[in-house]
PDB file of N, CA and C in Angstrom:
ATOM      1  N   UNK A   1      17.849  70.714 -32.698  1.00  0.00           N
ATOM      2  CA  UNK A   1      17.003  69.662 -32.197  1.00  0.00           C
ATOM      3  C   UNK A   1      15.908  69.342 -33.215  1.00  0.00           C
ATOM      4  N   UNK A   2      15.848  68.310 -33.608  1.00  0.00           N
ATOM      5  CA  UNK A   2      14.580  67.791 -34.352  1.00  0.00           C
ATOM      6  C   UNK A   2      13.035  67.389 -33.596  1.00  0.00           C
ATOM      7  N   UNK A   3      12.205  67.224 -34.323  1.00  0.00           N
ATOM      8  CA  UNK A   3      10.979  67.676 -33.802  1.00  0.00           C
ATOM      9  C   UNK A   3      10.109  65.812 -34.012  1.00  0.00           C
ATOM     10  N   UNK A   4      10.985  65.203 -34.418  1.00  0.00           N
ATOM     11  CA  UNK A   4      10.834  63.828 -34.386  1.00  0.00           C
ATOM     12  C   UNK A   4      10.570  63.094 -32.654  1.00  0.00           C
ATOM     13  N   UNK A   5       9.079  62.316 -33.096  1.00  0.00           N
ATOM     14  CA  UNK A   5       8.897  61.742 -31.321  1.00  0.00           C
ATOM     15  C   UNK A   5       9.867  60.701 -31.078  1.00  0.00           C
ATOM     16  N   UNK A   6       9.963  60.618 -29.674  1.00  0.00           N
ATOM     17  CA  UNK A   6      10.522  59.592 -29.122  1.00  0.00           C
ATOM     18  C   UNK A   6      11.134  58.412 -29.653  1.00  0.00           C
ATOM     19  N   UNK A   7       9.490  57.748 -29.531  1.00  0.00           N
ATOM     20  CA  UNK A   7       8.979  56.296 -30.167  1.00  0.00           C
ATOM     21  C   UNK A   7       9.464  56.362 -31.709  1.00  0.00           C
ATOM     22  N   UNK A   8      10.011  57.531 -32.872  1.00  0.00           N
ATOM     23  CA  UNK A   8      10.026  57.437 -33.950  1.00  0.00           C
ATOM     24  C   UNK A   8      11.463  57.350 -34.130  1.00  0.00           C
ATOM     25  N   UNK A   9      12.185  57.246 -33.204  1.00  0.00           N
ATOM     26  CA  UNK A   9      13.152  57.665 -33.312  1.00  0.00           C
ATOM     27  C   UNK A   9      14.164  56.813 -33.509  1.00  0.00           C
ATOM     28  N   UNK A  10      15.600  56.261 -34.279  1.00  0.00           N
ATOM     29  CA  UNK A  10      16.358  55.217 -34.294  1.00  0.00           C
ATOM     30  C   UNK A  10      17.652  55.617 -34.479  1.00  0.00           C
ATOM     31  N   UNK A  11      18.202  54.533 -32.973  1.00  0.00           N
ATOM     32  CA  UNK A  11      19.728  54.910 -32.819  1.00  0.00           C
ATOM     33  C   UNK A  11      20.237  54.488 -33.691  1.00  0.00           C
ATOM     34  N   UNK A  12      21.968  54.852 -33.895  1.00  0.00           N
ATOM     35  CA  UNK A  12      22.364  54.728 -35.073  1.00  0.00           C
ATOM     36  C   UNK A  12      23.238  53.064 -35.418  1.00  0.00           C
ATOM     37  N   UNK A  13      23.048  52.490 -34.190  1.00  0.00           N
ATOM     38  CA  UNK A  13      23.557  51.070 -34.334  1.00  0.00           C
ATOM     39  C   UNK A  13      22.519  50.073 -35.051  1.00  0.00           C
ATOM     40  N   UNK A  14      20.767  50.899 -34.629  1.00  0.00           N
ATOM     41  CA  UNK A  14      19.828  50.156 -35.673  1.00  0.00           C
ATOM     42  C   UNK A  14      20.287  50.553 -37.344  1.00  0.00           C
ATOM     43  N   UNK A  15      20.114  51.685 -37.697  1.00  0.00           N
ATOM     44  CA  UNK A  15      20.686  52.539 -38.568  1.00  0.00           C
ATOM     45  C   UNK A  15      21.736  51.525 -39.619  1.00  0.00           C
ATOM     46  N   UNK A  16      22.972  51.714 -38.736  1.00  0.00           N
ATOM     47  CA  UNK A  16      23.769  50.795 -39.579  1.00  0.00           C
ATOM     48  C   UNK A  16      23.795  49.450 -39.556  1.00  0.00           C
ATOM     49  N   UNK A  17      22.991  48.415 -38.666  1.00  0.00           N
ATOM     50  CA  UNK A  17      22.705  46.930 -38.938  1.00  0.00           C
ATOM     51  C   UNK A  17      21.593  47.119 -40.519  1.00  0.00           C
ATOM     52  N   UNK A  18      20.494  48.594 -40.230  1.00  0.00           N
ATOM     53  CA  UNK A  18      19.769  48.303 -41.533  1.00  0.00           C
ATOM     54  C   UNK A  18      20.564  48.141 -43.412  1.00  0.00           C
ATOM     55  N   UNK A  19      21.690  48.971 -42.781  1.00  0.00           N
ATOM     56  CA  UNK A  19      22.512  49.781 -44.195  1.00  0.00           C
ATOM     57  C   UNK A  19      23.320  48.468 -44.405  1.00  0.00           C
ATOM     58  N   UNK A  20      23.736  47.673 -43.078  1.00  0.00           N
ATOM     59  CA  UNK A  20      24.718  45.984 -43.673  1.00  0.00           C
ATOM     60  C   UNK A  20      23.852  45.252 -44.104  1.00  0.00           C
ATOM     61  N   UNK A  21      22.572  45.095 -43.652  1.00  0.00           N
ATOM     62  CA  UNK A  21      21.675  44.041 -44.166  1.00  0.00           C
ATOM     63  C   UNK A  21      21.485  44.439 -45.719  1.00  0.00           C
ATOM     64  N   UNK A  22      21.025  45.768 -45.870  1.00  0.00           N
ATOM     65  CA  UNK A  22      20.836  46.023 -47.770  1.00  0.00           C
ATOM     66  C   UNK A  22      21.899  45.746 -48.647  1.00  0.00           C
ATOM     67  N   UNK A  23      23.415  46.168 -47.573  1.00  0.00           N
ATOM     68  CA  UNK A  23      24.720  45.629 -48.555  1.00  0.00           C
ATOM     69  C   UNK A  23      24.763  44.144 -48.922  1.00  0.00           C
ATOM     70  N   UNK A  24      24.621  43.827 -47.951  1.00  0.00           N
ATOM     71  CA  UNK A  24      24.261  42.071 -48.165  1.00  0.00           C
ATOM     72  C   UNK A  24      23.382  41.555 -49.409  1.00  0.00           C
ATOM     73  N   UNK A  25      22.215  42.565 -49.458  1.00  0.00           N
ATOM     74  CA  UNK A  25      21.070  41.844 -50.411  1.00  0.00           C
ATOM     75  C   UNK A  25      21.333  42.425 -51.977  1.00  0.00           C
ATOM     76  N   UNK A  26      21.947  43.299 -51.900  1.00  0.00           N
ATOM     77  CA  UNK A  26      22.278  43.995 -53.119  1.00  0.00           C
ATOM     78  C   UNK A  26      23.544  43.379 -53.526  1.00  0.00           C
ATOM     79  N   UNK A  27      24.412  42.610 -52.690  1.00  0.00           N
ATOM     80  CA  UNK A  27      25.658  41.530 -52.741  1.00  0.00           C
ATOM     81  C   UNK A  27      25.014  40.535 -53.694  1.00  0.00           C
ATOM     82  N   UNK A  28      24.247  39.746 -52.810  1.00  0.00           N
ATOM     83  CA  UNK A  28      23.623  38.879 -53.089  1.00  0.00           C
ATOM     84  C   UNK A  28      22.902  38.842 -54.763  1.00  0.00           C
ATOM     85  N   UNK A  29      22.387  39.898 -55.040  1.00  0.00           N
ATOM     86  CA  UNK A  29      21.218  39.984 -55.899  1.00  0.00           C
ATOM     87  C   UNK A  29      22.591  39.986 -57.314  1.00  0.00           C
ATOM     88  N   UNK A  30      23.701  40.773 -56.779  1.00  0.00           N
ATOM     89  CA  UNK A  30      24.386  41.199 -57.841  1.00  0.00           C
ATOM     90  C   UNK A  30      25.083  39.376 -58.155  1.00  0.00           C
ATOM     91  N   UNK A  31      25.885  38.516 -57.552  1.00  0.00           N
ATOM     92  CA  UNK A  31      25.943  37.604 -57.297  1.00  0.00           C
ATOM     93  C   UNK A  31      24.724  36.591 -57.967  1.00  0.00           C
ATOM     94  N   UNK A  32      23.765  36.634 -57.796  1.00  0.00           N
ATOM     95  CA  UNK A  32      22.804  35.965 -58.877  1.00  0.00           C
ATOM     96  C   UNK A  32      22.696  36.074 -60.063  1.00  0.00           C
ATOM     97  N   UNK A  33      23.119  37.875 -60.548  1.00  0.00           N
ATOM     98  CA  UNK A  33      22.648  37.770 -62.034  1.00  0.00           C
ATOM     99  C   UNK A  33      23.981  37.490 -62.390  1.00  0.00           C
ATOM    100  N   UNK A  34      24.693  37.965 -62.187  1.00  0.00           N
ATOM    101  CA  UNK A  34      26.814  38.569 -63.111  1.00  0.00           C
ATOM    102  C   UNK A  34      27.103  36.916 -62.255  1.00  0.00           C
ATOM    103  N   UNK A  35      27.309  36.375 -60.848  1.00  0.00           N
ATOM    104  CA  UNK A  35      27.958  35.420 -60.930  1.00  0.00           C
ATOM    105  C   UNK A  35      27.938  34.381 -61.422  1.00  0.00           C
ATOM    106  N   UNK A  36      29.023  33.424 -61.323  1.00  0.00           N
ATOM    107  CA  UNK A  36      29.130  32.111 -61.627  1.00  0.00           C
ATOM    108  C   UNK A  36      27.430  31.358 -61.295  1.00  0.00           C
ATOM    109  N   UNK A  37      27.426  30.606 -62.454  1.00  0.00           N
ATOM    110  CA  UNK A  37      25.667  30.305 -62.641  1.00  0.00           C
ATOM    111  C   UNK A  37      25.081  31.685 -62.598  1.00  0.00           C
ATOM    112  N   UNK A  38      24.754  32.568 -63.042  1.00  0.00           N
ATOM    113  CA  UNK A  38      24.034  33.484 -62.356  1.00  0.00           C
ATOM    114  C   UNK A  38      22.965  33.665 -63.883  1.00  0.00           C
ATOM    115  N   UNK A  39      22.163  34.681 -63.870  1.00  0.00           N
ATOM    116  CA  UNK A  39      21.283  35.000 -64.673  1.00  0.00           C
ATOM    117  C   UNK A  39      21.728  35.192 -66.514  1.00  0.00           C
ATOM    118  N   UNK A  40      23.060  36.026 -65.874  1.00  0.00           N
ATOM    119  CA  UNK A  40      23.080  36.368 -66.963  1.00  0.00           C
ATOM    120  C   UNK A  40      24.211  35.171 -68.134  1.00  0.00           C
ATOM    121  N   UNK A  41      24.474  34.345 -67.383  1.00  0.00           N
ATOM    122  CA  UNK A  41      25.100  33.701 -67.724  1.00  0.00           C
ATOM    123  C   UNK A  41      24.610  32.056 -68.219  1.00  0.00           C
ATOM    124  N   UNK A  42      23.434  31.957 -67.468  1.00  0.00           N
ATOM    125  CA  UNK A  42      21.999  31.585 -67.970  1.00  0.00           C
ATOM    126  C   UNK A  42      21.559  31.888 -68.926  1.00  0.00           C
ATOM    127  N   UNK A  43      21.418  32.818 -69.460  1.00  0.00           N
ATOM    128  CA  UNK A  43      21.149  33.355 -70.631  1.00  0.00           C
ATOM    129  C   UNK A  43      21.768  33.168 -71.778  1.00  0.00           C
ATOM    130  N   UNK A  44      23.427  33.126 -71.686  1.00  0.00           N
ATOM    131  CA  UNK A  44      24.542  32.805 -72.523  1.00  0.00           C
ATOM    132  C   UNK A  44      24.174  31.497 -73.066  1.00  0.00           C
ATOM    133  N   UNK A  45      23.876  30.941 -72.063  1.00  0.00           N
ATOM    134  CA  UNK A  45      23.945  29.142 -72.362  1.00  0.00           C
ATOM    135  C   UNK A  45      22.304  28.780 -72.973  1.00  0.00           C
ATOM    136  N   UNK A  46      21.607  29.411 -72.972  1.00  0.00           N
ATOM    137  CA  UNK A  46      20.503  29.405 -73.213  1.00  0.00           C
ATOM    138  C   UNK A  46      20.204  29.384 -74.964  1.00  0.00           C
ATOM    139  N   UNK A  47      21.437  30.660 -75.130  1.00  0.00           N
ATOM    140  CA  UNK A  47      21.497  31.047 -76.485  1.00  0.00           C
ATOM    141  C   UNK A  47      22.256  30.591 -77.727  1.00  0.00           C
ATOM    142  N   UNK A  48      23.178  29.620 -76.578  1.00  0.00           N
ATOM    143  CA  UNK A  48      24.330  28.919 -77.464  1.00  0.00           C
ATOM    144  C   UNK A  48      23.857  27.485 -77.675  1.00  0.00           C
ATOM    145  N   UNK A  49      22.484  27.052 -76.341  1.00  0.00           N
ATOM    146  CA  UNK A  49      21.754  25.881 -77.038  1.00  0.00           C
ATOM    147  C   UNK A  49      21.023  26.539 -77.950  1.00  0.00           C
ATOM    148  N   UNK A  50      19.579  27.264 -77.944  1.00  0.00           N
ATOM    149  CA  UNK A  50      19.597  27.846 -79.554  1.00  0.00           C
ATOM    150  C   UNK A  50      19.988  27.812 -80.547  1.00  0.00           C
ATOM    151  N   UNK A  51      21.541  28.246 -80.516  1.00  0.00           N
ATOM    152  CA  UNK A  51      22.197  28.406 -81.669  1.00  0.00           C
ATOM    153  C   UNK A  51      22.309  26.889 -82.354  1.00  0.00           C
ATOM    154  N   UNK A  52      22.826  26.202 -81.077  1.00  0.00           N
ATOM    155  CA  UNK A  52      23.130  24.482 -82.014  1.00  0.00           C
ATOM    156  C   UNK A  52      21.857  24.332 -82.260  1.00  0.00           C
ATOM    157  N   UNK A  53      20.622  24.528 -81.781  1.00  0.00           N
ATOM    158  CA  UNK A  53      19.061  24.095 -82.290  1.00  0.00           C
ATOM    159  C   UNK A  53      19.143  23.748 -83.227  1.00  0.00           C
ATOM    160  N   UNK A  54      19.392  25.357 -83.680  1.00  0.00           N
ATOM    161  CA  UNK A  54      18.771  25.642 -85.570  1.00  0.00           C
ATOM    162  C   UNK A  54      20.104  25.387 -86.147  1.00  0.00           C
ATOM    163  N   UNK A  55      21.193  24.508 -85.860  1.00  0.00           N
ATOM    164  CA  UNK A  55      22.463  23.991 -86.627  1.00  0.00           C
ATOM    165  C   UNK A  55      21.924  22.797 -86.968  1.00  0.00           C
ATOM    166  N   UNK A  56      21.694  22.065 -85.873  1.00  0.00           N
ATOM    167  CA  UNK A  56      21.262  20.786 -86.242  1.00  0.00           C
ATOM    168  C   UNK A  56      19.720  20.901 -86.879  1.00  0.00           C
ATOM    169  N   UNK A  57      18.542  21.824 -87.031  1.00  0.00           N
ATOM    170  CA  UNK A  57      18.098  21.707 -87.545  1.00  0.00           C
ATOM    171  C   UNK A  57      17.723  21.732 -89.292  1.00  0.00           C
ATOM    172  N   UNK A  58      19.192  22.533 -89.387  1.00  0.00           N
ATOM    173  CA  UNK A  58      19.550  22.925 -90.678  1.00  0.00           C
ATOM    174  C   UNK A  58      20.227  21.661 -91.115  1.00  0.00           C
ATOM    175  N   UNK A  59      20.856  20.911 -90.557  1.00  0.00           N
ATOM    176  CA  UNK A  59      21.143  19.545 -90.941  1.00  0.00           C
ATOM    177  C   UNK A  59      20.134  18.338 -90.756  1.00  0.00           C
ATOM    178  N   UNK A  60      19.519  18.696 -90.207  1.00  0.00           N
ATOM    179  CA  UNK A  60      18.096  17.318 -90.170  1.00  0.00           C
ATOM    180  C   UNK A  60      17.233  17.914 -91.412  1.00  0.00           C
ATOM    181  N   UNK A  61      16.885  19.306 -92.074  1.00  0.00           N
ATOM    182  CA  UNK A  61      16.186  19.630 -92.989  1.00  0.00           C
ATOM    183  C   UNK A  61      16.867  19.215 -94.310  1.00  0.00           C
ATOM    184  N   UNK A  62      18.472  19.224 -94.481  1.00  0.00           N
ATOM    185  CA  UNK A  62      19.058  18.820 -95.579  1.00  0.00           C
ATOM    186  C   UNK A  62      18.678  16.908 -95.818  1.00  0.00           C
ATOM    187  N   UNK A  63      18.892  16.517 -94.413  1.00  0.00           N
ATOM    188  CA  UNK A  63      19.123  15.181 -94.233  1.00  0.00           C
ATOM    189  C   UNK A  63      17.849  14.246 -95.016  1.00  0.00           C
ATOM    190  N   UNK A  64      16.965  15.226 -94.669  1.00  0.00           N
ATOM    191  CA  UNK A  64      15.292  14.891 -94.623  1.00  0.00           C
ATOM    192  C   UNK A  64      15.269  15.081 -96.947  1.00  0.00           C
ATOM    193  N   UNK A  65      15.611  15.992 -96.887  1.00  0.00           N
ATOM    194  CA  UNK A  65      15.439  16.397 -98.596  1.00  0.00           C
ATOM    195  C   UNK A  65      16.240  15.082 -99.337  1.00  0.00           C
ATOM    196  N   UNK A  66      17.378  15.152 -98.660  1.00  0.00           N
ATOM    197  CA  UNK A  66      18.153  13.790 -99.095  1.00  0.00           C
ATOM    198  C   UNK A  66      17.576  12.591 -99.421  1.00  0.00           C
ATOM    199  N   UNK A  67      16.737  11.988 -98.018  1.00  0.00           N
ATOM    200  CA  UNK A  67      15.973  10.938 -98.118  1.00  0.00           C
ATOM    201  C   UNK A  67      14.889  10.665 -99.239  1.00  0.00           C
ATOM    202  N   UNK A  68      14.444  11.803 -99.025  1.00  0.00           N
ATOM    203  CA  UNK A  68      13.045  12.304 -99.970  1.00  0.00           C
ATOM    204  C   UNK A  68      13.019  12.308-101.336  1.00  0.00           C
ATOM    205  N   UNK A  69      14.442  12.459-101.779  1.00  0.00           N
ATOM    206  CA  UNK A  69      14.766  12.056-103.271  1.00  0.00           C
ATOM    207  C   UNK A  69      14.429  10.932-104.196  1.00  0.00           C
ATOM    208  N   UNK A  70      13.799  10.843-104.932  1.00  0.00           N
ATOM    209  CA  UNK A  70      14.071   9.849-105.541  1.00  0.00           C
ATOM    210  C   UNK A  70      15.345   8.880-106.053  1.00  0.00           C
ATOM    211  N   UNK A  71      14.788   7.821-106.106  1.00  0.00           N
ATOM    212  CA  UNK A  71      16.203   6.968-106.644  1.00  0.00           C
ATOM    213  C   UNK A  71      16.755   6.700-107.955  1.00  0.00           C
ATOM    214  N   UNK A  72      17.200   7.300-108.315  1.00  0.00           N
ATOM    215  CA  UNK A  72      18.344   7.059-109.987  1.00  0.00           C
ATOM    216  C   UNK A  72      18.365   5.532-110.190  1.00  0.00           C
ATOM    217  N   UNK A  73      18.101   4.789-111.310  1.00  0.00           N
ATOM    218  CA  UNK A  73      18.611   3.989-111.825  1.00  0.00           C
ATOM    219  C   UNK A  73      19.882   3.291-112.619  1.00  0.00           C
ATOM    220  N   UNK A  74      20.382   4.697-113.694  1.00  0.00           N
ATOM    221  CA  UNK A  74      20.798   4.797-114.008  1.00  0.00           C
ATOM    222  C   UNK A  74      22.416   4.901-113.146  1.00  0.00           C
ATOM    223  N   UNK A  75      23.552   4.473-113.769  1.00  0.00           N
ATOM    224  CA  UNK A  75      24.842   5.339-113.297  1.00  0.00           C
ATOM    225  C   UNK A  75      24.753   6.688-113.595  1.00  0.00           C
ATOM    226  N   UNK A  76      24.628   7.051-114.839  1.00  0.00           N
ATOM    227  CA  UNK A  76      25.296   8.782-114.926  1.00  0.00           C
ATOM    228  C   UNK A  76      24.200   9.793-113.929  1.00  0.00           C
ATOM    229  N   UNK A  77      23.077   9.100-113.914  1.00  0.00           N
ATOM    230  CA  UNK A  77      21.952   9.716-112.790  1.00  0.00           C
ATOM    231  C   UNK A  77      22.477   9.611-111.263  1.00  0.00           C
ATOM    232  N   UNK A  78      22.781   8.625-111.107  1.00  0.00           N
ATOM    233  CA  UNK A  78      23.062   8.160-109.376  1.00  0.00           C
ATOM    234  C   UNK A  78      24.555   9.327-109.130  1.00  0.00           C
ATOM    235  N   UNK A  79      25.495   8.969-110.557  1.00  0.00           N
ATOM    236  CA  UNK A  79      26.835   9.827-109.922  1.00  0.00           C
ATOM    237  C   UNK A  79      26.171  10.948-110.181  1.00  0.00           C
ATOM    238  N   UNK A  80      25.579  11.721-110.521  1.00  0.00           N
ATOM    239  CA  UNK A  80      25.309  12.994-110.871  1.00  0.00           C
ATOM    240  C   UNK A  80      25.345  13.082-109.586  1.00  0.00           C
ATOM    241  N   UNK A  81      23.765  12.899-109.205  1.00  0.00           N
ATOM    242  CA  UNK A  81      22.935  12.698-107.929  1.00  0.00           C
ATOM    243  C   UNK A  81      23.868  13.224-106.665  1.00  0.00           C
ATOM    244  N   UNK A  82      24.563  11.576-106.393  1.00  0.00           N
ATOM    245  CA  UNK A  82      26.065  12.105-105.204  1.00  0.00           C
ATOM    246  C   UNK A  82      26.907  13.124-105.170  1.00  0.00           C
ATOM    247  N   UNK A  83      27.089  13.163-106.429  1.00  0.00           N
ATOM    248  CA  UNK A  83      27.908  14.660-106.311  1.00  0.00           C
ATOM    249  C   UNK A  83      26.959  16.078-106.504  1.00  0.00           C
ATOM    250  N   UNK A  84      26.195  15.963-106.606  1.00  0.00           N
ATOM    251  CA  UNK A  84      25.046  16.827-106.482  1.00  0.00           C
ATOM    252  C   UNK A  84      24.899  16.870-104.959  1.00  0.00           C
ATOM    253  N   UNK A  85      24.466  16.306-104.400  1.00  0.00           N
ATOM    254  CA  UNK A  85      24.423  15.945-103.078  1.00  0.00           C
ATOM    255  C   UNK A  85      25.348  16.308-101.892  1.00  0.00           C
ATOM    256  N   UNK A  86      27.151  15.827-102.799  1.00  0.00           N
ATOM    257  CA  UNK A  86      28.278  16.258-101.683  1.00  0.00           C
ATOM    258  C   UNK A  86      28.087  17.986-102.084  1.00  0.00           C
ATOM    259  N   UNK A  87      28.041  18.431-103.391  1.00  0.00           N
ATOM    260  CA  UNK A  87      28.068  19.801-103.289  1.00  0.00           C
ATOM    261  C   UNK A  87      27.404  20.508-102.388  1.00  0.00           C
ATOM    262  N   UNK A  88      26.382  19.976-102.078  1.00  0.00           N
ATOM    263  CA  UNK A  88      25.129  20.985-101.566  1.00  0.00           C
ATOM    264  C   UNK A  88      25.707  20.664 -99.913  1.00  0.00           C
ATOM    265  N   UNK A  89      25.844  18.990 -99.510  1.00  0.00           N
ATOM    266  CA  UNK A  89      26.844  19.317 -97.943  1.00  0.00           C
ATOM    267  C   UNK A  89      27.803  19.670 -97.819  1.00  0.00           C
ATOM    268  N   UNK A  90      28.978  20.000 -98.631  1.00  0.00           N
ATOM    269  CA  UNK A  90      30.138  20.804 -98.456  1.00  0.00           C
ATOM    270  C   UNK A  90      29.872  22.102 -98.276  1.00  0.00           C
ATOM    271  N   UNK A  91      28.829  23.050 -98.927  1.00  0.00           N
ATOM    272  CA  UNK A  91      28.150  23.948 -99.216  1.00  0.00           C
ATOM    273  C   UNK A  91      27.697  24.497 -97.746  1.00  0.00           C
ATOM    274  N   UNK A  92      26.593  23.203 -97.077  1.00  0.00           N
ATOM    275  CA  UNK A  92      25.843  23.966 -95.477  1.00  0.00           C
ATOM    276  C   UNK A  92      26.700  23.296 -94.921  1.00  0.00           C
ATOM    277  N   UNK A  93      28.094  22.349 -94.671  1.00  0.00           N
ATOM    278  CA  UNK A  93      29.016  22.540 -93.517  1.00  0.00           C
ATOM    279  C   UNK A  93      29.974  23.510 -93.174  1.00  0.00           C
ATOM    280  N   UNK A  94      30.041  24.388 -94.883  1.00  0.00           N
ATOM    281  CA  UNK A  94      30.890  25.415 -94.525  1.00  0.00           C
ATOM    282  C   UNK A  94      29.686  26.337 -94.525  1.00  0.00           C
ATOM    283  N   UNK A  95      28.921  27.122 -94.592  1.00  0.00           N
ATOM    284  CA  UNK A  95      28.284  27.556 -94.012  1.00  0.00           C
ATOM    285  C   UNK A  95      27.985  27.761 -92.860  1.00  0.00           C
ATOM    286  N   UNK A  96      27.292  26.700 -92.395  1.00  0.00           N
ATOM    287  CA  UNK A  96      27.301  26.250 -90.485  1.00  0.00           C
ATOM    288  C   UNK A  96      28.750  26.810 -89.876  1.00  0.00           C
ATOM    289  N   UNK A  97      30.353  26.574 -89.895  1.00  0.00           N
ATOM    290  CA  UNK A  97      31.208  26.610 -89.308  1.00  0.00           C
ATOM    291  C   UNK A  97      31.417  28.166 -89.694  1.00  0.00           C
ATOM    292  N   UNK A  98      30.897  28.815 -90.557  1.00  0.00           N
ATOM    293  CA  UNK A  98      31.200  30.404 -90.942  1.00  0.00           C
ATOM    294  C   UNK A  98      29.873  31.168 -89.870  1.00  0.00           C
ATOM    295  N   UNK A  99      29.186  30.463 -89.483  1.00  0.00           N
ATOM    296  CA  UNK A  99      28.275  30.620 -88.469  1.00  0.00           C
ATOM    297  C   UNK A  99      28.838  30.832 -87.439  1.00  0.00           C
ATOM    298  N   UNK A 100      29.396  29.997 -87.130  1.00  0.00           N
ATOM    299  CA  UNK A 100      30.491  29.808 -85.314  1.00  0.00           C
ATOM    300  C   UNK A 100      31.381  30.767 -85.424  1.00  0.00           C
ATOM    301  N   UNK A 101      31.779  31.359 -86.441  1.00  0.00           N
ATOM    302  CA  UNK A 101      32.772  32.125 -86.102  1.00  0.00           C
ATOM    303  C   UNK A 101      32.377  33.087 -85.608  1.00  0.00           C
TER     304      UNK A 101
END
């Protein structure tokens, strides 16, 4: 016999409605982070906008140097120039896509 009062006392049908209600919330909670939409998957997407951030920012910083160039007069200056130019974007598009992998 236990020495527990009356009034303190709880049958076991309260008992186990308390133990389904926590399965439920610990359902639930698990379901927010791991499920579909859930936290952690939030996070994924969070990181893969990030990632394109600084892709495209690495291409708006090339884009920007580009502009910023001065202009050649000359032909053997201007072709230099362009192919100076495709080198260096062939260069950060393969770069960028060795990124994604």
């Amino acid at each position: 016999m236990s020495n527990i009062p009356e009034e303190h006392k709880i049958d076991d049908d309260t008992v186990d409605g308390y133990i389904e209600k926590l399965r439920k919330i610990v359902d639930k909670s698990q379901r927010l982070e791991y499920g579909p939409g859930g936290i952690m998957e939030m996070k994924q997407t969070i990181a893969d906008k990030e990632l394109e951030i600084d892709r495209l920012q690495k291409y708006k910083v090339f884009a920007i140097m580009i502009a910023n160039e001065p202009w050649e007069l000359s032909y053997e200056k201007i072709e230099w120039q362009r192919n100076w130019w495709s080198k260096l974007a062939r260069g950060l598009v393969k770069e960028l896509e060795n990124d994604d992998e």
